[in-house]
N, C-alpha and C. Protein backbone atom coordinates (compact mmCIF):
# COMPACT_ATOMS: atom_id res chain seq x y z
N UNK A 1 -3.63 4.17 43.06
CA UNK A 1 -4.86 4.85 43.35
C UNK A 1 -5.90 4.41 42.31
N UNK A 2 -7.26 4.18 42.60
CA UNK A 2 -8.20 3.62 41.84
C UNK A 2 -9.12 5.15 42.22
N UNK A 3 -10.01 4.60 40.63
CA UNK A 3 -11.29 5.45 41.00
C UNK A 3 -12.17 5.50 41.81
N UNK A 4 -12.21 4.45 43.14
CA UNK A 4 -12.89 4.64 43.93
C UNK A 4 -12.15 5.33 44.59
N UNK A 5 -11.61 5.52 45.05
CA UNK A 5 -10.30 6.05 45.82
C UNK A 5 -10.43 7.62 45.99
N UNK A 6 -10.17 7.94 44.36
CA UNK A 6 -10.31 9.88 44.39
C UNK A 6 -11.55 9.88 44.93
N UNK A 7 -11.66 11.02 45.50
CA UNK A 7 -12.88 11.74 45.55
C UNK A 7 -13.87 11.60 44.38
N UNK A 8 -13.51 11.53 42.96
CA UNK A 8 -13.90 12.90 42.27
C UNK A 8 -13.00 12.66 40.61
N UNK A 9 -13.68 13.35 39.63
CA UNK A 9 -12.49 13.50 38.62
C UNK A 9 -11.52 14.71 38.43
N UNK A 10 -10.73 15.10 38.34
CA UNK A 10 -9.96 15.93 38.44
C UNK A 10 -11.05 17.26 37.85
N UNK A 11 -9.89 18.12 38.38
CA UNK A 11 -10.45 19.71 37.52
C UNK A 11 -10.44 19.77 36.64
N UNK A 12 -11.41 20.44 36.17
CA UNK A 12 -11.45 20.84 34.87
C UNK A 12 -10.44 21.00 34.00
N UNK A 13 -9.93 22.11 34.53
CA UNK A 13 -8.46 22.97 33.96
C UNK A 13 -7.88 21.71 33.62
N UNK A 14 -7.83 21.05 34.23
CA UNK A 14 -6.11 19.83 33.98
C UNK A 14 -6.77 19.21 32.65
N UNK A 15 -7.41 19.47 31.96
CA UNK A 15 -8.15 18.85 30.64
C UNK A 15 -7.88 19.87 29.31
N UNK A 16 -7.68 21.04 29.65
CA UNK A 16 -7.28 21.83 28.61
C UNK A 16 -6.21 21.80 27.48
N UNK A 17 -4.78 21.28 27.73
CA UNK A 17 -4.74 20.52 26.80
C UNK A 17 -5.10 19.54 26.38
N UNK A 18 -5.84 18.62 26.71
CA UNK A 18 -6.01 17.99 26.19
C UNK A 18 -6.88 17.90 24.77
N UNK A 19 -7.94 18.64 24.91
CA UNK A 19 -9.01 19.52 24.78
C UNK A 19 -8.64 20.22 23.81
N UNK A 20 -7.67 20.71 23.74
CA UNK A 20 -6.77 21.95 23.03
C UNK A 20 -6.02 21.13 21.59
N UNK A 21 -5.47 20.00 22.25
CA UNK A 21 -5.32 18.55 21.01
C UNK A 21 -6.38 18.42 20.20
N UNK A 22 -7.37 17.60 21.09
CA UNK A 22 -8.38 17.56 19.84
C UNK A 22 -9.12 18.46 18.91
N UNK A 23 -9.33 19.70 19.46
CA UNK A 23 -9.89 20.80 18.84
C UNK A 23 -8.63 20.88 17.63
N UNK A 24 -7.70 21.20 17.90
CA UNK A 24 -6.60 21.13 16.55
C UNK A 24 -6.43 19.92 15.77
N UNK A 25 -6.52 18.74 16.60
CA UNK A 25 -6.82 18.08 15.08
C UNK A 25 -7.81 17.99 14.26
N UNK A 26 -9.16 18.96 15.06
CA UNK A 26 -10.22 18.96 14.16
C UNK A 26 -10.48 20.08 13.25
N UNK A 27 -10.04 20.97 13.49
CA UNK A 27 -9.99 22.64 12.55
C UNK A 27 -9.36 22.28 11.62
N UNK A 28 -10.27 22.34 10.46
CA UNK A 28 -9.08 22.29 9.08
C UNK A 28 -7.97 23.53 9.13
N UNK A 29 -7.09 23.25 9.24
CA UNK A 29 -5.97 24.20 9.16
C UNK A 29 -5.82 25.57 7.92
N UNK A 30 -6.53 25.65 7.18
CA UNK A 30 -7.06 26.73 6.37
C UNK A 30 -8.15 27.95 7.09
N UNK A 31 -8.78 27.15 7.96
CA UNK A 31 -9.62 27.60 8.85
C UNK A 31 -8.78 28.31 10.51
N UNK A 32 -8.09 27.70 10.50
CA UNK A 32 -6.93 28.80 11.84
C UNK A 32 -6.81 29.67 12.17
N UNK A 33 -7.08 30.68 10.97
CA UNK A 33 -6.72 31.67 11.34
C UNK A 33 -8.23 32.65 11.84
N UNK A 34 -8.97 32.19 11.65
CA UNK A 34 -10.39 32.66 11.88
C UNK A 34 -10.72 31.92 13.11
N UNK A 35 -10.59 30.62 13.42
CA UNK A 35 -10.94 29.33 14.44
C UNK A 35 -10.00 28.94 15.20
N UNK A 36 -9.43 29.47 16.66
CA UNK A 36 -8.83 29.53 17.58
C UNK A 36 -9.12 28.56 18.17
N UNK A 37 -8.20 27.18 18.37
CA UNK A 37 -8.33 26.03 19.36
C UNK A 37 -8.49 26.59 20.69
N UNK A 38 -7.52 27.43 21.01
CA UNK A 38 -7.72 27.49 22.23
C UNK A 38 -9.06 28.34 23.02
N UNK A 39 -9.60 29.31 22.04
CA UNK A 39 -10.94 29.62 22.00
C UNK A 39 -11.53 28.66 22.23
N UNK A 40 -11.84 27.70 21.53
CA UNK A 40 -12.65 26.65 21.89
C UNK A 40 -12.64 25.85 23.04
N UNK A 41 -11.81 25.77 23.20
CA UNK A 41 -11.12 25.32 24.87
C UNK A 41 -11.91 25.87 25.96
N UNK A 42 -11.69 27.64 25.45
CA UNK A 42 -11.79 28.20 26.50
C UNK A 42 -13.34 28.31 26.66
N UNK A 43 -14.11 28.70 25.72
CA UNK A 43 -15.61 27.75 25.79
C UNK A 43 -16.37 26.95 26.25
N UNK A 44 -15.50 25.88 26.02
CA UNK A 44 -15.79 24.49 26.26
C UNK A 44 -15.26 24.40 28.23
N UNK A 45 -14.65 24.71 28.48
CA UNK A 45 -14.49 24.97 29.73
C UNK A 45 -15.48 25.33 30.74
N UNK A 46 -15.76 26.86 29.49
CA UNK A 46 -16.80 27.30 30.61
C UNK A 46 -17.90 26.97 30.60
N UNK A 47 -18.65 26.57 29.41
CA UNK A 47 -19.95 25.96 29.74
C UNK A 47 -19.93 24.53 30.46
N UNK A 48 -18.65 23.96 30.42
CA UNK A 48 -18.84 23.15 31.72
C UNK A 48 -18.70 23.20 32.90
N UNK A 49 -18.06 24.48 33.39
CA UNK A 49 -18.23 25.33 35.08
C UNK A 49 -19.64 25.82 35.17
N UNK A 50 -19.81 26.44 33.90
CA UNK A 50 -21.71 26.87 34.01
C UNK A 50 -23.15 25.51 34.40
N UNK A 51 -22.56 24.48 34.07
CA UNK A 51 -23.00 23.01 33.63
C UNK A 51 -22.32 21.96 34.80
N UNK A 52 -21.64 22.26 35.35
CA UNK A 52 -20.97 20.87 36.15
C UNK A 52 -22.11 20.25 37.10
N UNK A 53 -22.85 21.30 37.35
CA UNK A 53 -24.12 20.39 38.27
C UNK A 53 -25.40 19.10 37.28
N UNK A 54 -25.24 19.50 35.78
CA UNK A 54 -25.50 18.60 35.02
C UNK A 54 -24.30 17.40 34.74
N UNK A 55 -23.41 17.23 35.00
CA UNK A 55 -22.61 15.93 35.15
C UNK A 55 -22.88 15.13 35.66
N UNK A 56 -23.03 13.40 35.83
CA UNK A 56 -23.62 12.76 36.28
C UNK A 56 -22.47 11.92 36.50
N UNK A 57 -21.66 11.73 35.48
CA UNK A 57 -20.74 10.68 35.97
C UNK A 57 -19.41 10.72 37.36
N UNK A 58 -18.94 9.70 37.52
CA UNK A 58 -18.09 9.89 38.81
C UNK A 58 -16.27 9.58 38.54
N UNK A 59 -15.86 9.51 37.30
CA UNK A 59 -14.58 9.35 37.42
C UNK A 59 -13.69 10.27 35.92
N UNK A 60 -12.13 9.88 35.56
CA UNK A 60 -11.52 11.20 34.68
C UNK A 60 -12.39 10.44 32.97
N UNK A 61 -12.69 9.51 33.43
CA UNK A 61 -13.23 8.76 31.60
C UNK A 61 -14.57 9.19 31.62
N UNK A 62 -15.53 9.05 31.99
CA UNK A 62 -16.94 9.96 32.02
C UNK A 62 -16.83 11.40 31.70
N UNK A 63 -15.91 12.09 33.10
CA UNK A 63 -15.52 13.42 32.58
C UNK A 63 -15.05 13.86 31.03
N UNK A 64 -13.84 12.78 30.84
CA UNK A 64 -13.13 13.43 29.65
C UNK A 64 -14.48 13.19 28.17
N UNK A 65 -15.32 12.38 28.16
CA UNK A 65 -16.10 12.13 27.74
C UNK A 65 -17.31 13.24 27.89
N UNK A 66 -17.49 13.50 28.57
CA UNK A 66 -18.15 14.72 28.76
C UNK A 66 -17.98 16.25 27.78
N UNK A 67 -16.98 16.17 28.31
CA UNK A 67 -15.91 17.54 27.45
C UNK A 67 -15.80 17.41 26.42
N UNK A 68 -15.36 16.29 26.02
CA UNK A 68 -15.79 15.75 24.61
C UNK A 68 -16.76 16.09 23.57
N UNK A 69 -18.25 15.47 24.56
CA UNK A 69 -19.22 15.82 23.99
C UNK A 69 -19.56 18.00 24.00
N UNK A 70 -19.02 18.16 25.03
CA UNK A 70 -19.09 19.78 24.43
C UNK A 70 -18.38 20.67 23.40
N UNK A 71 -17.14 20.01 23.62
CA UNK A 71 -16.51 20.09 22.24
C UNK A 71 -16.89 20.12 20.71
N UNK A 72 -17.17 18.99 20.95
CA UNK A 72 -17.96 18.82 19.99
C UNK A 72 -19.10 19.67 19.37
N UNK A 73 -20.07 19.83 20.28
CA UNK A 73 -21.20 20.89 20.18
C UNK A 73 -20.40 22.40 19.39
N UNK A 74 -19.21 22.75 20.49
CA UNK A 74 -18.68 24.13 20.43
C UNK A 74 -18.40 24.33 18.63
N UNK A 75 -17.58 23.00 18.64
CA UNK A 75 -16.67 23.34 17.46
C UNK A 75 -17.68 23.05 16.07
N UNK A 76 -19.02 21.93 16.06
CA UNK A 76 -19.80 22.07 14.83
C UNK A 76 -20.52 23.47 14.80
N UNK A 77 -20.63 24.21 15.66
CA UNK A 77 -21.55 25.39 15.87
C UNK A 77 -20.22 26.55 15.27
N UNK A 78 -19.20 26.43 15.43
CA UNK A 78 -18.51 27.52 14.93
C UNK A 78 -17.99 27.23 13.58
N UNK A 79 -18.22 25.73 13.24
CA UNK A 79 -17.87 25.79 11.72
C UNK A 79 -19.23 25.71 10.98
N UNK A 80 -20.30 25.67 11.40
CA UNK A 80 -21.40 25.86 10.93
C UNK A 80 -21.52 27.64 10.29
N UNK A 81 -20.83 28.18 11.30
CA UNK A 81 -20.94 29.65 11.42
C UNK A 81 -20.05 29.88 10.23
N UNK A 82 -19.01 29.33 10.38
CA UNK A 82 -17.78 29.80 8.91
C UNK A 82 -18.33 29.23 7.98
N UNK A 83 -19.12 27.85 7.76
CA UNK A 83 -18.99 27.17 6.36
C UNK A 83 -20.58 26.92 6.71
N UNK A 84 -21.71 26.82 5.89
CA UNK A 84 -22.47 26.71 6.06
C UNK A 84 -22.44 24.86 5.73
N UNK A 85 -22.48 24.50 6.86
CA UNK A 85 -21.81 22.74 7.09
C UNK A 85 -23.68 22.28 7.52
N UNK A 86 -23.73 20.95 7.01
CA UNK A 86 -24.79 20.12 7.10
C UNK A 86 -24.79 19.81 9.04
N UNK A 87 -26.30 19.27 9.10
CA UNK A 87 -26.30 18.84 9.95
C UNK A 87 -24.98 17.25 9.89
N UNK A 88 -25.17 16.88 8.95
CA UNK A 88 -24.39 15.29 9.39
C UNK A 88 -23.21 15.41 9.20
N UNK A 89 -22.69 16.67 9.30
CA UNK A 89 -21.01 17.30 9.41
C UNK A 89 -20.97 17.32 10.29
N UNK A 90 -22.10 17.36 11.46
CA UNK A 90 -21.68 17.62 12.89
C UNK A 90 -21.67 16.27 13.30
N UNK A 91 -22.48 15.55 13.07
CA UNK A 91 -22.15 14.16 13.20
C UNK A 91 -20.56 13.23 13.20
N UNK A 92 -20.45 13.95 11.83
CA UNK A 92 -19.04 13.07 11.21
C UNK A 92 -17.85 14.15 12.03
N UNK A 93 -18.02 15.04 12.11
CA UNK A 93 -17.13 15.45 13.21
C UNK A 93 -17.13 15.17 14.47
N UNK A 94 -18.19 14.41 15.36
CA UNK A 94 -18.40 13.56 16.58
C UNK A 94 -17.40 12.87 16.45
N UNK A 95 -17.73 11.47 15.38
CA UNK A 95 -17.29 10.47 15.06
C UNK A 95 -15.72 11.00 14.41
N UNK A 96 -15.17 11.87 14.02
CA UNK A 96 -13.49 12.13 14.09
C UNK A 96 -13.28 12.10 15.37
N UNK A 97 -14.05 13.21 16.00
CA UNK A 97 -13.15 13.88 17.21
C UNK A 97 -13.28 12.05 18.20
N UNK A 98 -14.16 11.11 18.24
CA UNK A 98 -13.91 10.19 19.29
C UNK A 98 -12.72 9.06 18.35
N UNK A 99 -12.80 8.97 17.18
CA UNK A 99 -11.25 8.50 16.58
C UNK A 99 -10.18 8.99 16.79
N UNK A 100 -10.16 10.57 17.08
CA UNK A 100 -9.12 11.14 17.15
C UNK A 100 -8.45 10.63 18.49
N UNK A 101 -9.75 10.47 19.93
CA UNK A 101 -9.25 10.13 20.97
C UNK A 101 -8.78 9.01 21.20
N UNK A 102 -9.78 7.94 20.36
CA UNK A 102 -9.14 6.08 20.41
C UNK A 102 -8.06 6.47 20.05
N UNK A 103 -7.28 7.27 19.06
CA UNK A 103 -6.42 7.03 18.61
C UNK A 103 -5.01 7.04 19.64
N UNK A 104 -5.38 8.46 20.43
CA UNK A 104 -4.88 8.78 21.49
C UNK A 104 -4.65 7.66 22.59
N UNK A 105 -5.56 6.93 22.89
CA UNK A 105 -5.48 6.16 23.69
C UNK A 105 -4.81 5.15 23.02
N UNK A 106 -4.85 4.93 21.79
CA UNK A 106 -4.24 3.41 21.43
C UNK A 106 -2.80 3.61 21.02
N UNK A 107 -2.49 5.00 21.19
CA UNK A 107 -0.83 5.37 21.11
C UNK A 107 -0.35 5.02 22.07
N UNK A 108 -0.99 5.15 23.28
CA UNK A 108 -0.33 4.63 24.60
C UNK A 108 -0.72 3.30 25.06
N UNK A 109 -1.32 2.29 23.98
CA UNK A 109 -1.48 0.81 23.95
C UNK A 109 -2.46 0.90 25.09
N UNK A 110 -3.88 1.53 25.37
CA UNK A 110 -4.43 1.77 26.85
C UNK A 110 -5.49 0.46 26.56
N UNK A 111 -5.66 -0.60 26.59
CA UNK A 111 -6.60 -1.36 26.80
C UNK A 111 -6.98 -1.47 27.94
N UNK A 112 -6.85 -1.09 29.33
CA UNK A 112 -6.74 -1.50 30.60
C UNK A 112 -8.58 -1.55 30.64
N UNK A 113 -8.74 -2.60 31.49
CA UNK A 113 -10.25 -2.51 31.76
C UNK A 113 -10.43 -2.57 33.57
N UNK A 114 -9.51 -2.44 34.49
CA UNK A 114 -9.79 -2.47 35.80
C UNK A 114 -9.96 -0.43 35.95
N UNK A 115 -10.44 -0.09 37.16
CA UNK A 115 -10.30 1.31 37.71
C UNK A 115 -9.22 1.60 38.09
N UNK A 116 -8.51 1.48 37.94
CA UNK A 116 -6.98 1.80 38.64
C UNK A 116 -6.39 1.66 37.21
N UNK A 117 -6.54 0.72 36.01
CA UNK A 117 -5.55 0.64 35.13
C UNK A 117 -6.16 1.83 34.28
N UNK A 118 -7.66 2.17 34.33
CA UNK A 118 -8.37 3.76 33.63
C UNK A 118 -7.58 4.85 34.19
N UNK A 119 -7.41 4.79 35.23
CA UNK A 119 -7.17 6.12 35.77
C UNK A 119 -5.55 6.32 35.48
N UNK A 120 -4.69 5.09 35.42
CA UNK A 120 -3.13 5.52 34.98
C UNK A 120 -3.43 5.80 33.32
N UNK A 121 -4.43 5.09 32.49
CA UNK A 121 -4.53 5.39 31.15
C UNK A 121 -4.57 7.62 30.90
N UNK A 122 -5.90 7.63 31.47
CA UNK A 122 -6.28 8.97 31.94
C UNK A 122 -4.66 9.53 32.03
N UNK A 123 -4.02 9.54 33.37
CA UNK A 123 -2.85 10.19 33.64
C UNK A 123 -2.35 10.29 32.48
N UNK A 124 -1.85 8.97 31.93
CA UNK A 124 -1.07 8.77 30.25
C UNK A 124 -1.14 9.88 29.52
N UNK A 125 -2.55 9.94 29.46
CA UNK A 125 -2.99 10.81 28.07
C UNK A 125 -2.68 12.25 28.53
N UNK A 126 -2.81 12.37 29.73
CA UNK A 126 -2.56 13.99 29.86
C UNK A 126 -1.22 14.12 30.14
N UNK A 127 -0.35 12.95 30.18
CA UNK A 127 1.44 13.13 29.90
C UNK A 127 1.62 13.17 28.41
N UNK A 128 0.90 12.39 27.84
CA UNK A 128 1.15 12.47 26.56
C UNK A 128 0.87 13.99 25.92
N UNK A 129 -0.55 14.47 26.14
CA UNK A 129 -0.64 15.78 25.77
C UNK A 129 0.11 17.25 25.82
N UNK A 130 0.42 16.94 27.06
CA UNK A 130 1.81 17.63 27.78
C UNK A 130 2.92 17.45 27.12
N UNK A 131 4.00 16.35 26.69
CA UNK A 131 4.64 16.55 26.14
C UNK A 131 4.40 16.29 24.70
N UNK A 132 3.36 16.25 24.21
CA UNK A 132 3.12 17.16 22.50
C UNK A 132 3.32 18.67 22.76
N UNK A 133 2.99 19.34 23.73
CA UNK A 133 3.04 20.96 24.28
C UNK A 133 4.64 20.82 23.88
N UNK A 134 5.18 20.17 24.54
CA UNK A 134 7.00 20.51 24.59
C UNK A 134 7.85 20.39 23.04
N UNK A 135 6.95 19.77 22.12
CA UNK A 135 7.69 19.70 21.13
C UNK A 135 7.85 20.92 20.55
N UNK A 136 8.97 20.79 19.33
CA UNK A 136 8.82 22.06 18.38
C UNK A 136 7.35 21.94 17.46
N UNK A 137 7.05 22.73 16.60
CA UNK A 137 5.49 22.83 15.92
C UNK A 137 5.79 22.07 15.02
N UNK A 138 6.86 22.14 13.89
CA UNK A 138 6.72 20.90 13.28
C UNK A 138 6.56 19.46 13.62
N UNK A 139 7.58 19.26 14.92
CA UNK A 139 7.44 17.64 15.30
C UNK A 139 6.05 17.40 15.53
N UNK A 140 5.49 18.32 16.36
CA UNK A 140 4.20 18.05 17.14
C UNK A 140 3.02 17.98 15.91
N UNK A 141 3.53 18.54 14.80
CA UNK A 141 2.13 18.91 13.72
C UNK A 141 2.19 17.74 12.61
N UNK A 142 3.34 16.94 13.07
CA UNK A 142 3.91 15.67 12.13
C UNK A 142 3.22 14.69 12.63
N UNK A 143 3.96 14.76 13.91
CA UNK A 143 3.15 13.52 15.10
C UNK A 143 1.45 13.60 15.27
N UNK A 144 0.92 15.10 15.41
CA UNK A 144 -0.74 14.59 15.54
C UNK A 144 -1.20 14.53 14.46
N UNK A 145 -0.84 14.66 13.03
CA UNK A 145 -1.18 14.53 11.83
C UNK A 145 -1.29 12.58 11.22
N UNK A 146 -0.24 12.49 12.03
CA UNK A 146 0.39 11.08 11.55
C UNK A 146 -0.22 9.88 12.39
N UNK A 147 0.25 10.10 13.56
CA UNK A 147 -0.56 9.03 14.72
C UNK A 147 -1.93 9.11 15.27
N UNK A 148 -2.19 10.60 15.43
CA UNK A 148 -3.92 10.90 15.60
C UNK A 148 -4.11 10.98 15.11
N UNK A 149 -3.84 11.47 13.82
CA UNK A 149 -4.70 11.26 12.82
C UNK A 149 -5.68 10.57 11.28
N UNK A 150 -4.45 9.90 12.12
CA UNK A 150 -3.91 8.42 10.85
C UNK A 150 -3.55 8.94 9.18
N UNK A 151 -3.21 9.79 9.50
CA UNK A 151 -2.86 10.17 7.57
C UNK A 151 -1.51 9.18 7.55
N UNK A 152 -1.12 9.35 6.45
CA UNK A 152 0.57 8.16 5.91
C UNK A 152 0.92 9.19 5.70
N UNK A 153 2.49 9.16 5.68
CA UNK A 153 3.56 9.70 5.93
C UNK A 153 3.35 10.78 4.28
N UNK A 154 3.21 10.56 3.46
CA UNK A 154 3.19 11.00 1.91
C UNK A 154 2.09 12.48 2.38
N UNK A 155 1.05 11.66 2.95
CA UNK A 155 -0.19 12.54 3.15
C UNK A 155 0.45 13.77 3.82
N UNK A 156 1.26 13.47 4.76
CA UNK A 156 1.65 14.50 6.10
C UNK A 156 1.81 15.59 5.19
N UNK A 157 3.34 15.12 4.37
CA UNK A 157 4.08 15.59 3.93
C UNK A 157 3.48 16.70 2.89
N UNK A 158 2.24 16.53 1.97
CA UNK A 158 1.19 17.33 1.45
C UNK A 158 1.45 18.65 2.09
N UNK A 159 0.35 17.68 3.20
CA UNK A 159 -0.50 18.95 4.57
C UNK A 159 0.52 19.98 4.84
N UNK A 160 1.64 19.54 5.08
CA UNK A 160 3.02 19.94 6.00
C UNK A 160 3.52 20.97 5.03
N UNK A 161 3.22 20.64 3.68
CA UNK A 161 4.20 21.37 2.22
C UNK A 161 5.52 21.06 2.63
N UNK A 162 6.17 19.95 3.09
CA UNK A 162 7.17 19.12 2.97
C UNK A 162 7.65 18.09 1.70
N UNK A 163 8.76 17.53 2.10
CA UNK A 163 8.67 16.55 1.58
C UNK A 163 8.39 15.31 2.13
N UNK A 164 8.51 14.34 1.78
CA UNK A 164 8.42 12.93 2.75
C UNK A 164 9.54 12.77 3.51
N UNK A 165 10.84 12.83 2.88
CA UNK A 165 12.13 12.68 3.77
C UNK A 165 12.08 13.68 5.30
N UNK A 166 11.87 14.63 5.05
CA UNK A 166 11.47 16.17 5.91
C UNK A 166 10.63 15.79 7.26
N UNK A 167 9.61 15.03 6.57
CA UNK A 167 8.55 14.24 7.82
C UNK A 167 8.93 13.38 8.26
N UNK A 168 9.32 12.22 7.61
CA UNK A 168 10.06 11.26 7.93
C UNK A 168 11.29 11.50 8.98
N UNK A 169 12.00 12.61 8.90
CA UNK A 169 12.72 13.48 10.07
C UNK A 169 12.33 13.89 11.00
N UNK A 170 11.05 14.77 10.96
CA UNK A 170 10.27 14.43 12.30
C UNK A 170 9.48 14.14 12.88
N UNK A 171 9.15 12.86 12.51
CA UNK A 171 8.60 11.90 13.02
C UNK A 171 9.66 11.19 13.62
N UNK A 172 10.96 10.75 13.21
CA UNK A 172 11.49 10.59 14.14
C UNK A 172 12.11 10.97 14.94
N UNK A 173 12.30 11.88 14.88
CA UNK A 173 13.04 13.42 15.84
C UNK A 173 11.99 13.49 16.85
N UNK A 174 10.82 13.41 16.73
CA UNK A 174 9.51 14.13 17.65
C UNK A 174 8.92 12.88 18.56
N UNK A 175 9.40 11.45 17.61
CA UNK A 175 9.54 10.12 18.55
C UNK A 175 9.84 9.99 19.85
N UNK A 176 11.46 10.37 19.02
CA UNK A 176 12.33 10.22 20.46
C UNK A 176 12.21 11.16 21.17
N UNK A 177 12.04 12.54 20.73
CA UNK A 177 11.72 13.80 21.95
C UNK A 177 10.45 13.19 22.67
N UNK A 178 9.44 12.87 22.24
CA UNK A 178 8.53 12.26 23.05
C UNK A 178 8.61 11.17 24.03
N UNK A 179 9.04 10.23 23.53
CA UNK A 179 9.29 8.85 24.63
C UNK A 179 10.10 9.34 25.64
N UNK A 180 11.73 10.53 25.62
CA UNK A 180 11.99 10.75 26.59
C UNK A 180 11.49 11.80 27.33
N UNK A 181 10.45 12.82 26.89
CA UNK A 181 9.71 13.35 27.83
C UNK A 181 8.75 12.47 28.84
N UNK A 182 7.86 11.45 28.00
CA UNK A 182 7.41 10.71 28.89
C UNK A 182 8.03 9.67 29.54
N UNK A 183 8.83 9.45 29.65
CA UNK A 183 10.21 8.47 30.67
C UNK A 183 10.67 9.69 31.45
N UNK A 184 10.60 11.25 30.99
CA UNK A 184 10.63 12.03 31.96
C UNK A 184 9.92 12.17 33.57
N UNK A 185 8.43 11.97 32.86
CA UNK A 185 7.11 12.29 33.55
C UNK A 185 7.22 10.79 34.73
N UNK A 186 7.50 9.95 34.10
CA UNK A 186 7.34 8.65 35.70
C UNK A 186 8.37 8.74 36.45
């Protein structure tokens, strides 16, 4: 199936985790307990059901790009609110949150440049997101720390109040739970 093909980009909803990923790798984790990812989600959702007649584009990469950009908006406006953060914090948090996503995409090696090879990329990412959902919290907080986020293994281990060996455990524990969830999903 190509993007000419759908109608349309998917629903909304089917973006929420995804959505729900990036917002957590962007909340400093000190900040959690005040700053609810999934709040933001749920936000970001709706001002794009309030907003979908301002969408212009026609396929899931415009869309997810879209959401993106509200995200974005949502989440500098609520850490503006907790931390009295510069304008060019909101900036440099743009520029994470679309690293955070290359990053995403370049976990699943997505170079594809035809409409049909976007739209299995697209699928990818929301298998991939999905089974980050299935892990335990450590694997999953190892893995988006480590691969989305590009910290080194030492760094994790900080964040984590681990040790390195500890991460180094699941990272590869949360590997292999991952690759066979997604060998699940095809």
């Amino acid at each position: 199936m190509t993007d000419s093909i759908r109608p349309g980009p998917r629903p909304l909803e089917q973006y929420a985790d995804y959505l729900r990923l990036l917002a957590r790798l962007q909340i400093d984790p000190r900040l959690r307990t005040r700053l609810d990812p999934s709040d933001i989600v749920q936000q970001t959702l709706l001002i794009a059901h309030e907003k979908r007649d301002d969408f212009r584009g026609r396929n899931d990469t415009e869309l997810s790009a879209w959401l993106r950009s509200i995200l974005v908006s949502i989440l500098a406006q609520q850490m503006r609110r907790l931390r009295a953060h510069l304008p060019e914090q909101a900036r440099s948090l743009e520029q994470s949150l679309d690293a955070s996503s290359a990053r995403l995409d370049a976990y699943l090696c997505a170079h594809q440049s035809t409409p049909g090879q976007r739209l299995v990329r697209a699928e990818r990412v929301l298998q991939l997101v999905a089974a980050l959902g299935e892990l335990p919290d450590d694997q999953r907080t190892a893995i988006e720390l480590h691969h989305l986020q590009g910290l080194t293994v030492p760094e994790v281990a900080r964040q984590m109040e681990r040790t390195v060996a500890s991460v180094t455990g699941l990272l590869y524990r949360g590997g292999r739970s991952l690759r066979q969830l997604l060998n699940d999903f095809r």
